[in-house]
Protein backbone atom coordinates (compact mmCIF):
# COMPACT_ATOMS: atom_id res chain seq x y z
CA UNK A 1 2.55 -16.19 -2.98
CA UNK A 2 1.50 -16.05 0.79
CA UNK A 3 -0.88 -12.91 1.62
CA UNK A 4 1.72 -11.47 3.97
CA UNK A 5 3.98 -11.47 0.87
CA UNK A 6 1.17 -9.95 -1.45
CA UNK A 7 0.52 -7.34 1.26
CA UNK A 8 4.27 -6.49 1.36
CA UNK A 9 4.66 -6.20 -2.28
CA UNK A 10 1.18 -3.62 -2.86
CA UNK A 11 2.94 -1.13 -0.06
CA UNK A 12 5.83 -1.32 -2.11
CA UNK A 13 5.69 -1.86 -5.62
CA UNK A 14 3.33 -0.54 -8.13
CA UNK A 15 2.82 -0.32 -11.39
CA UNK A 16 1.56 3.24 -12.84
CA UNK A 17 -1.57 1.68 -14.65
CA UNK A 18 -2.38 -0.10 -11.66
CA UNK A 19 -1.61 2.93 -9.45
CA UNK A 20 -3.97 5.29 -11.54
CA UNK A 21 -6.70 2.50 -11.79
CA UNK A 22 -6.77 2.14 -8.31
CA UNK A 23 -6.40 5.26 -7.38
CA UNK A 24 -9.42 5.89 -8.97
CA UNK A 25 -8.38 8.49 -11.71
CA UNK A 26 -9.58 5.83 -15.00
CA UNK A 27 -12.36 3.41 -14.83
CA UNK A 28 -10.62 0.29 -15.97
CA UNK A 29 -6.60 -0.62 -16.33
CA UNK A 30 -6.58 -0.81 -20.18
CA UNK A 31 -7.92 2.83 -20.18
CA UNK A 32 -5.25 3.80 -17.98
CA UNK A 33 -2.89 2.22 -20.04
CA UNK A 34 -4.04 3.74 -22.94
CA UNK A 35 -3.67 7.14 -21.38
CA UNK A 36 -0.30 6.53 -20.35
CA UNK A 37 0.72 5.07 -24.39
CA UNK A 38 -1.26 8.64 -25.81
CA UNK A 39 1.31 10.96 -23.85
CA UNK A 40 -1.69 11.89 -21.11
CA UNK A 41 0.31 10.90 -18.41
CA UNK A 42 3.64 12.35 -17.12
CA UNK A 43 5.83 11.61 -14.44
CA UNK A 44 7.87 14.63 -12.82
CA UNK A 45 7.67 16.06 -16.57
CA UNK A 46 8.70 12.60 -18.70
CA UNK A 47 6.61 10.61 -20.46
CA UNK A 48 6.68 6.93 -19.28
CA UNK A 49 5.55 3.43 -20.23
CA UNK A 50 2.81 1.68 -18.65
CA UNK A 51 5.13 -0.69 -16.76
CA UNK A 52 7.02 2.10 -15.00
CA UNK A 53 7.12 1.89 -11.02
CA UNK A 54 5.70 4.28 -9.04
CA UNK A 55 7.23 5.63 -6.02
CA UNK A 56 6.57 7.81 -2.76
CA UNK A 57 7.00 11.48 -3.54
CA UNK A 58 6.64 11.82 -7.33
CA UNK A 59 4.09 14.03 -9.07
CA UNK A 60 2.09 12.80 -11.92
CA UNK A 61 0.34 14.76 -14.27
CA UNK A 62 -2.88 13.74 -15.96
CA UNK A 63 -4.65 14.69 -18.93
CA UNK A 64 -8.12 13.79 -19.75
CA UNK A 65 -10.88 14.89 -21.70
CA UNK A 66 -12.83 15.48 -18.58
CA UNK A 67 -9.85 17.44 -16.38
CA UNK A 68 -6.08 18.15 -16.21
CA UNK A 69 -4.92 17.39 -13.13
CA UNK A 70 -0.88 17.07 -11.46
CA UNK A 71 -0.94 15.01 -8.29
CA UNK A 72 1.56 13.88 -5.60
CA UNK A 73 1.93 9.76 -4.47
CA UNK A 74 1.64 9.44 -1.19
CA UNK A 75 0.97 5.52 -1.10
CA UNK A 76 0.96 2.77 -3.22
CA UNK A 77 -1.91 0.19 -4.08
CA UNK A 78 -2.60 -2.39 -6.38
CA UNK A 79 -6.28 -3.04 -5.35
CA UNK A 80 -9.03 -0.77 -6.23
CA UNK A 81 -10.80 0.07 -2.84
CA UNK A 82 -13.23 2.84 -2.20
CA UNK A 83 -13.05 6.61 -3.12
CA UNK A 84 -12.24 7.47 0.16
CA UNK A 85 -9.45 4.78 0.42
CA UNK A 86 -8.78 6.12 -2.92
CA UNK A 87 -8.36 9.73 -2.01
CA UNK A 88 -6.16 8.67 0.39
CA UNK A 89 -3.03 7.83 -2.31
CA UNK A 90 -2.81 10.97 -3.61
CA UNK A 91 -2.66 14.84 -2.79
CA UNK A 92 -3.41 17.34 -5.46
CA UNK A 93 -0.48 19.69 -6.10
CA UNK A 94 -1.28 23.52 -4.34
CA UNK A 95 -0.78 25.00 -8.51
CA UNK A 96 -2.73 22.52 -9.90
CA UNK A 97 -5.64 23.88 -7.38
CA UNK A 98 -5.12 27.18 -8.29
CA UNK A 99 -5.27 26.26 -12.42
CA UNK A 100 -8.32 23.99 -12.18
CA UNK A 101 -10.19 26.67 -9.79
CA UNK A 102 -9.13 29.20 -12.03
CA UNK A 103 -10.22 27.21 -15.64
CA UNK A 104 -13.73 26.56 -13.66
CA UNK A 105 -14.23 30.72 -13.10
CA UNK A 106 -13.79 31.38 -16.55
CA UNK A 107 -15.09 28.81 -18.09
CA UNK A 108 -12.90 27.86 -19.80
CA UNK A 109 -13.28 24.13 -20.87
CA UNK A 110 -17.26 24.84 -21.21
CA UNK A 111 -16.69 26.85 -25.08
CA UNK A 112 -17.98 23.81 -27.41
CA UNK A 113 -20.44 22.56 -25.56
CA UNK A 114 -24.18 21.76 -26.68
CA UNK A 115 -27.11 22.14 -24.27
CA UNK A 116 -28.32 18.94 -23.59
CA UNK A 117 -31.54 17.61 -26.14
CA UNK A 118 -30.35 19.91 -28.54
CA UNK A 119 -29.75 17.42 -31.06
CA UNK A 120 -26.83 17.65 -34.16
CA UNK A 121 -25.89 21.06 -35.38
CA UNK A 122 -27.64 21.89 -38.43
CA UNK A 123 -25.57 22.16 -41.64
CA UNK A 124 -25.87 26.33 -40.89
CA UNK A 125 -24.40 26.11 -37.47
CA UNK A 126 -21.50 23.60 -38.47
CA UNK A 127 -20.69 25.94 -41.21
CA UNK A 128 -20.94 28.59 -37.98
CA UNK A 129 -18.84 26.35 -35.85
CA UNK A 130 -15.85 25.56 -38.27
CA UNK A 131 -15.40 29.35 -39.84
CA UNK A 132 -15.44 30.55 -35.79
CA UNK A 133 -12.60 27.29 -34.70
CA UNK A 134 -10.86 27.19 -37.63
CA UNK A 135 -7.34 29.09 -38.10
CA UNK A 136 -7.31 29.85 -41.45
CA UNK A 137 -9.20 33.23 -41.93
């Protein structure tokens, strides 16, 4: 494959683990593609397979222990470039703003967390922690 052909084939053709690992969303493919296999990643609602092309236009939703997240493509890329080059593939959908500005006023993914040095929960405070989470009363 000549590189005029290999340039001609990232601008239009990409695969959605190679789109989100370039795009700078997961760290390495295989932990895109495991995303994608868990149900983590949507297309325009649907869940999809790994292989799945990407196009111009569609939104793609992401969920990750980290953030949740609905984008929309606006280029394709099979090579893993920069953040700002990265940035540049995607725009972040105007509702998804307004739920991940709104989840970091309340607070809202911050409820479990553990001060940092604290150490394990003592056998009180897991007692504590599983009579306050769980749904059984």
């Amino acid at each position: 494959m000549s590189k005029v052909e290999r340039e001609e084939t990232e601008d239009t053709k990409s695969r959605l683990d190679k789109w989100l690992w370039a795009a700078r969303f997961f760290k390495t493919r295989s932990l895109a593609t495991n995303a994608i296999d868990t149900g983590k990643v949507h297309i325009d609602g649907d869940r999809i397979k790994p292989a799945k092309e990407v196009h111009l236009g569609q939104v793609i939703h992401i969920r990750n222990r980290d953030f949740e997240i609905e984008v929309e493509v606006l280029a394709l890329s099979n090579i893993r470039k920069g953040a700002p080059e990265a940035a540049l593939l995607y725009k972040e959908t105007p509702a998804s703003i307004a739920k991940r500005e709104k989840a970091k006023a309340t607070g809202e993914g911050e409820h479990a967390q553990r001060d940092r040095g604290m150490g394990r929960p003592t056998k009180r405070q897991l007692r504590d922690i599983k009579k306050f989470t769980s749904s059984a009363y």
